[in-house]
N, C-alpha and C. Protein backbone atom coordinates (compact mmCIF):
# COMPACT_ATOMS: atom_id res chain seq x y z
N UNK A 1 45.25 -56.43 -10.63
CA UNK A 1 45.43 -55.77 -9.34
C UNK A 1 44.26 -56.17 -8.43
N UNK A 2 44.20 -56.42 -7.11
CA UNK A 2 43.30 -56.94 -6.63
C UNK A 2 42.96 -55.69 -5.80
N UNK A 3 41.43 -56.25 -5.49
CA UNK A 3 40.50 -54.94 -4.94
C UNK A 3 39.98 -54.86 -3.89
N UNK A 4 39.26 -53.98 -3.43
CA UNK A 4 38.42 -53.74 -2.43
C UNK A 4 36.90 -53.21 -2.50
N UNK A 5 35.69 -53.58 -2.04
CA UNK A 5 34.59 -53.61 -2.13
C UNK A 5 33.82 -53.57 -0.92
N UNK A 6 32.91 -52.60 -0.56
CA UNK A 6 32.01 -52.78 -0.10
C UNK A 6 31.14 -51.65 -0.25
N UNK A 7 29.98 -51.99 1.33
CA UNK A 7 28.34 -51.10 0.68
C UNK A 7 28.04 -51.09 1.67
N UNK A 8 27.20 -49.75 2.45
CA UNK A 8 26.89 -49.48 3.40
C UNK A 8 25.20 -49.08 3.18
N UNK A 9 24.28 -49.35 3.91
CA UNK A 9 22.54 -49.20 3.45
C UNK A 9 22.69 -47.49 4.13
N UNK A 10 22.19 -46.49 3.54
CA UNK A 10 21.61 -45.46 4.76
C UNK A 10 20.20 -45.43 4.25
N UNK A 11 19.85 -44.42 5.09
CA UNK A 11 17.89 -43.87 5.20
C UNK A 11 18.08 -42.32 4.84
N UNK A 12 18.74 -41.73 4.30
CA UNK A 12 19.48 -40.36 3.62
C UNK A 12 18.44 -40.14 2.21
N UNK A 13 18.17 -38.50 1.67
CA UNK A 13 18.19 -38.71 0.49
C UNK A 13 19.23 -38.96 -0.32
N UNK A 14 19.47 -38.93 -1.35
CA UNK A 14 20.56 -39.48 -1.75
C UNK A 14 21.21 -37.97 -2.33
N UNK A 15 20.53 -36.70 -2.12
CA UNK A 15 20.95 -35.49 -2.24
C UNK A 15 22.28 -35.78 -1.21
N UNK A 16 21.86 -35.75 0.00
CA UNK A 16 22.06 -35.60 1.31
C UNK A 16 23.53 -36.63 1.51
N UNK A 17 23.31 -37.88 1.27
CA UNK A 17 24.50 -38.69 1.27
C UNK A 17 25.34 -37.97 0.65
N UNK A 18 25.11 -37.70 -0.74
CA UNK A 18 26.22 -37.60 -1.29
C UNK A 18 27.09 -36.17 -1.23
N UNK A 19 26.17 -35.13 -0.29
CA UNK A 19 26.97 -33.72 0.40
C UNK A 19 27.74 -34.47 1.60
N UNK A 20 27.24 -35.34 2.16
CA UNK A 20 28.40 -35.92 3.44
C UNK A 20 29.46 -36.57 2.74
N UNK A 21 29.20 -37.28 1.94
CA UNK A 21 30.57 -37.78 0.83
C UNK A 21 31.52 -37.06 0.48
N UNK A 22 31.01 -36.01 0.00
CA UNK A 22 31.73 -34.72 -0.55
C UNK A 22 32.55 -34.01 0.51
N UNK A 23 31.57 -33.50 1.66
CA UNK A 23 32.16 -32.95 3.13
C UNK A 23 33.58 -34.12 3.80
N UNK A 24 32.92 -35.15 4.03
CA UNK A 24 34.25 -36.06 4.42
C UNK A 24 35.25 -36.09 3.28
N UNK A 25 35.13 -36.16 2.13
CA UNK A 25 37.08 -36.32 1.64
C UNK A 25 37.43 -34.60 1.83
N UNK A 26 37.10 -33.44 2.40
CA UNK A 26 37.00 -32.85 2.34
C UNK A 26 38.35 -32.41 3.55
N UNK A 27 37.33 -32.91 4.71
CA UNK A 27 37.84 -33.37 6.05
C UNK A 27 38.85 -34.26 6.20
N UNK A 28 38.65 -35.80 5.14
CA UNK A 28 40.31 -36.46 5.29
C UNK A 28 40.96 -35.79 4.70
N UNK A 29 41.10 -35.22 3.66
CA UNK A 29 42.84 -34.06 3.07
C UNK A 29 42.90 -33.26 4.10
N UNK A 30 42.12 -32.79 4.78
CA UNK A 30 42.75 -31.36 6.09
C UNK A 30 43.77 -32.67 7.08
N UNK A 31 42.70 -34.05 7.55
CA UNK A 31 43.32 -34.21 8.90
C UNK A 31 44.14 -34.74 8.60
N UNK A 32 44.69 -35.40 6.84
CA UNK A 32 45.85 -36.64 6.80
C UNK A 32 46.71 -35.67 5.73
N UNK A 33 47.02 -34.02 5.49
CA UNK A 33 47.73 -33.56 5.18
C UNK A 33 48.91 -33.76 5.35
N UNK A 34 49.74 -34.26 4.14
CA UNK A 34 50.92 -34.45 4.25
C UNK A 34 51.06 -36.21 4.06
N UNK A 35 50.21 -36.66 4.73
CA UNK A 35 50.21 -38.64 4.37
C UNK A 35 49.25 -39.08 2.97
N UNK A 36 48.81 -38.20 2.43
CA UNK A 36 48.36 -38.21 0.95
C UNK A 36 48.34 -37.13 -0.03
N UNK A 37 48.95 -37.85 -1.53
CA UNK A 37 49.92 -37.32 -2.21
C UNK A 37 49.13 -37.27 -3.34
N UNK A 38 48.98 -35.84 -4.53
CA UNK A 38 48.47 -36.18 -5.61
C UNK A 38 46.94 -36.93 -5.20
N UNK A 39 46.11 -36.55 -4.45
CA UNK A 39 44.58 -36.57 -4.51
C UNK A 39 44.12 -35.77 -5.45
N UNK A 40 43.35 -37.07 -6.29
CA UNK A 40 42.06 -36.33 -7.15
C UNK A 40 41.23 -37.12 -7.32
N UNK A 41 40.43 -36.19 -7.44
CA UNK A 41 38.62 -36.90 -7.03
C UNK A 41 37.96 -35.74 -8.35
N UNK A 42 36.66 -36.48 -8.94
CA UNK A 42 36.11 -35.71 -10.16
C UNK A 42 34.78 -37.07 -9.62
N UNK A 43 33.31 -35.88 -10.18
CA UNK A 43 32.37 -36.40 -9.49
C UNK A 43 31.67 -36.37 -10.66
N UNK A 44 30.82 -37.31 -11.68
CA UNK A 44 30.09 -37.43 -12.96
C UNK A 44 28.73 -37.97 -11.83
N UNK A 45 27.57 -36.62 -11.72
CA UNK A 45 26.35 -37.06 -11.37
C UNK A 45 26.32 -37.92 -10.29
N UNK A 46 26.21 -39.02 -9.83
CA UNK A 46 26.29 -39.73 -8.25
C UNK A 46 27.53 -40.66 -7.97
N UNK A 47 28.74 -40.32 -9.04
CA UNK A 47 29.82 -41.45 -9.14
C UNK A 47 31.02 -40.52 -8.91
N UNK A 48 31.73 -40.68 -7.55
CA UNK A 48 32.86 -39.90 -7.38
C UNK A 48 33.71 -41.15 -7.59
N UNK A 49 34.79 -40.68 -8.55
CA UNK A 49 35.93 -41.00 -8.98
C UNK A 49 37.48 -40.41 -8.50
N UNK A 50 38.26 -41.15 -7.73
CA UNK A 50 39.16 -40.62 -6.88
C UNK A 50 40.17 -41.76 -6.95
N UNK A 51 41.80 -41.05 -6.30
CA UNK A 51 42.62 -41.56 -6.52
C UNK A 51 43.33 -40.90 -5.87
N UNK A 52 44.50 -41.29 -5.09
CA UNK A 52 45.50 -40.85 -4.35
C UNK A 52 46.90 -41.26 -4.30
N UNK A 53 47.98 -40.99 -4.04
CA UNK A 53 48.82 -41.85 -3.17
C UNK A 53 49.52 -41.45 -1.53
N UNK A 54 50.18 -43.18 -1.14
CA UNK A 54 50.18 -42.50 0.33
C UNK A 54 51.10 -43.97 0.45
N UNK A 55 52.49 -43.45 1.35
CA UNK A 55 53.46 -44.59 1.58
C UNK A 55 53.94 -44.77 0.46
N UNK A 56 53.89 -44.52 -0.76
CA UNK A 56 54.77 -44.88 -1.86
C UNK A 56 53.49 -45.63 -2.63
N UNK A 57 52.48 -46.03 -2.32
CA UNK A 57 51.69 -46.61 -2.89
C UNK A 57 50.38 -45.84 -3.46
N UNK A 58 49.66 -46.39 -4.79
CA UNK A 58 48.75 -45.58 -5.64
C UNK A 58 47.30 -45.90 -5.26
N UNK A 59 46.56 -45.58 -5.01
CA UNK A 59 45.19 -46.26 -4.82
C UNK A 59 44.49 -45.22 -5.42
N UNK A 60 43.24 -46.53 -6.31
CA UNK A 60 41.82 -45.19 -7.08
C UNK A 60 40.53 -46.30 -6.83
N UNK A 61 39.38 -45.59 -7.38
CA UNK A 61 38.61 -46.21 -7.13
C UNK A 61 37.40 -45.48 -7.27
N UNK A 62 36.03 -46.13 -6.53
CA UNK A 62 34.68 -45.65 -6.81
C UNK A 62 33.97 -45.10 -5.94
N UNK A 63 33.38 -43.94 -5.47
CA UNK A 63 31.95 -44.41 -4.57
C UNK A 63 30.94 -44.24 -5.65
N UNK A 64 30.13 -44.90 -5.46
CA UNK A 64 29.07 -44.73 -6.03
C UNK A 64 27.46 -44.43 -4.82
N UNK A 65 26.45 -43.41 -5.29
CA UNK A 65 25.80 -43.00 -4.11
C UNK A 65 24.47 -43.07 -5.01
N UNK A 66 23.68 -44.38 -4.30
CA UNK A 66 22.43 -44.75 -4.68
C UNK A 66 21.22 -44.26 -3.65
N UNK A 67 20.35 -44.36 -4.09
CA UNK A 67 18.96 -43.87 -3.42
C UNK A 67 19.34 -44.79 -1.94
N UNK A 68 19.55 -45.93 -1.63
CA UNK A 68 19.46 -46.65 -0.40
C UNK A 68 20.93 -47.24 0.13
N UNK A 69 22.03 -47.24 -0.73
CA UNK A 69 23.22 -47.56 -0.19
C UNK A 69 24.14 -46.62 -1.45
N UNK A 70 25.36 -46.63 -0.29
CA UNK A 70 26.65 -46.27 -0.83
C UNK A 70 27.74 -47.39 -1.40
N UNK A 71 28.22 -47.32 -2.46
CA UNK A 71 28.93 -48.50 -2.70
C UNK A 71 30.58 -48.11 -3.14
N UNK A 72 31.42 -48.62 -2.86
CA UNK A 72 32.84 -48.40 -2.69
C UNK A 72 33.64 -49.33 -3.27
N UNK A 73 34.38 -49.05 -4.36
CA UNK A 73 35.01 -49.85 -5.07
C UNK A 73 36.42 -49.39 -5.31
N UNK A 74 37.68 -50.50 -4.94
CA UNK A 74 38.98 -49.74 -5.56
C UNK A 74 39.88 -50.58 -5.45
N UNK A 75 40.64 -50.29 -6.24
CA UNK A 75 42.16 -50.92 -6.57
C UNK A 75 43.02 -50.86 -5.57
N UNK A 76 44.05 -52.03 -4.84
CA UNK A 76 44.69 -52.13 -3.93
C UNK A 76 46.10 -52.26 -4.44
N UNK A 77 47.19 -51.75 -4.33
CA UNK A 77 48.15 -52.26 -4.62
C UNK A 77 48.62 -53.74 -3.77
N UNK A 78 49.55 -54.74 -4.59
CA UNK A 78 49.71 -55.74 -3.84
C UNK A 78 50.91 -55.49 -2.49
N UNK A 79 51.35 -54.72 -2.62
CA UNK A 79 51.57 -54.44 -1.77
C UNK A 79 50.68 -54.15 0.24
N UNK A 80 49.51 -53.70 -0.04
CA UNK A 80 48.95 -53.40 0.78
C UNK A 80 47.84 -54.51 0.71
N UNK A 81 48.19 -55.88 0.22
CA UNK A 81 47.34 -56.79 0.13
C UNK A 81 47.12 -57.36 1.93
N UNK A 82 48.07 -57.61 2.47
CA UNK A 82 47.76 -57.81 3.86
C UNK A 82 46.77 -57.35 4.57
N UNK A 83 46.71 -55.84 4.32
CA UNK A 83 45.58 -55.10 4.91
C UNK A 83 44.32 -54.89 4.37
N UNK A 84 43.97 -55.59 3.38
CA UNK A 84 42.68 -55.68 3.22
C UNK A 84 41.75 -55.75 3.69
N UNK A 85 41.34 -56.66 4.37
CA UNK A 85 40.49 -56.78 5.55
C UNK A 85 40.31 -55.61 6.63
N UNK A 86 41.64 -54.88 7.19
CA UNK A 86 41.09 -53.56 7.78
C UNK A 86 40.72 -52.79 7.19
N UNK A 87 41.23 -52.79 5.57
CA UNK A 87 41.01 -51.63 5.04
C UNK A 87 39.71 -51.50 4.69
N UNK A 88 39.21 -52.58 4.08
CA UNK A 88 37.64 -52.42 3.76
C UNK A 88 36.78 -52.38 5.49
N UNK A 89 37.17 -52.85 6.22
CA UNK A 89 36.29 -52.68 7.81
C UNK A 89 36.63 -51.44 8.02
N UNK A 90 37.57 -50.38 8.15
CA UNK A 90 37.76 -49.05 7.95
C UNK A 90 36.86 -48.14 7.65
N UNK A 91 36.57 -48.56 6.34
CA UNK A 91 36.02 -47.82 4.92
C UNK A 91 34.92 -47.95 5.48
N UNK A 92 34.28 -49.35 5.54
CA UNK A 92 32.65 -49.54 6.19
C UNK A 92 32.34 -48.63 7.39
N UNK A 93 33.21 -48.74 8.57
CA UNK A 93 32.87 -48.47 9.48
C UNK A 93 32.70 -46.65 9.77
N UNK A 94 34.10 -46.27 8.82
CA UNK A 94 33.71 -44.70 8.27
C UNK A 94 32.36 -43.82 7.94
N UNK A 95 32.34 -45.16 6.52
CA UNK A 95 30.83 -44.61 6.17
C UNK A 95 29.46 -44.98 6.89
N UNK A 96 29.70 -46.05 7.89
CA UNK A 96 28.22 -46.10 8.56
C UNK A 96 28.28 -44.55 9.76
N UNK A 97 29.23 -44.40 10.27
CA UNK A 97 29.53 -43.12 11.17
C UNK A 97 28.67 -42.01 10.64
N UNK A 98 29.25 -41.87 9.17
CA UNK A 98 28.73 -41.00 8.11
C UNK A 98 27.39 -40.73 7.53
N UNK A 99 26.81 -41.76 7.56
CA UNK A 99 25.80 -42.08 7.30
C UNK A 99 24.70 -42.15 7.92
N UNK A 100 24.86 -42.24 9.23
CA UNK A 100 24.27 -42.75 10.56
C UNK A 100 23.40 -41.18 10.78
């Protein structure tokens, strides 16, 4: 299955990142209620583990929340292979907002 990857630097403790991590998927299930299906997310120490679906399609994956960057890892269905490229510029551009 092919993937998606990226990493955003902040200046955060890494307490701190990872309560805005937590707060935003918090905030996307309120505002995209109803366009994602079967969300679950389970958090082992600085590694949230999550998974959804949305359009008929499954997506899971990683953040991981380090002392100096956030890193984002996940499975794409091939289906949504076209959009890769927004999807990871999305994701980035989310978390620098976030981060910022």
């Amino acid at each position: 299955m092919p993937s998606v990857s990226t990493s955003v630097p902040h200046q955060l403790s890494k307490a701190e990142a990872m309560e805005r991590i937590k707060k935003f998927g918090v905030t996307l299930q309120e505002k995209y209620e109803g366009q994602f299906k079967d969300f679950d997310e389970s958090w082992s120490d600085n590694l949230l583990n999550f998974a959804f679906k949305t359009m008929g399609m499954a997506f899971k994956g990683t953040v991981q929340v380090e002392e100096d960057e956030v890193k984002v890892d996940g499975n794409l269905p091939f289906a949504a292979m076209m959009f890769k490229g927004r999807i990871e510029s999305e994701v980035r551009g989310a978390l620098e907002k976030l981060l910022a």
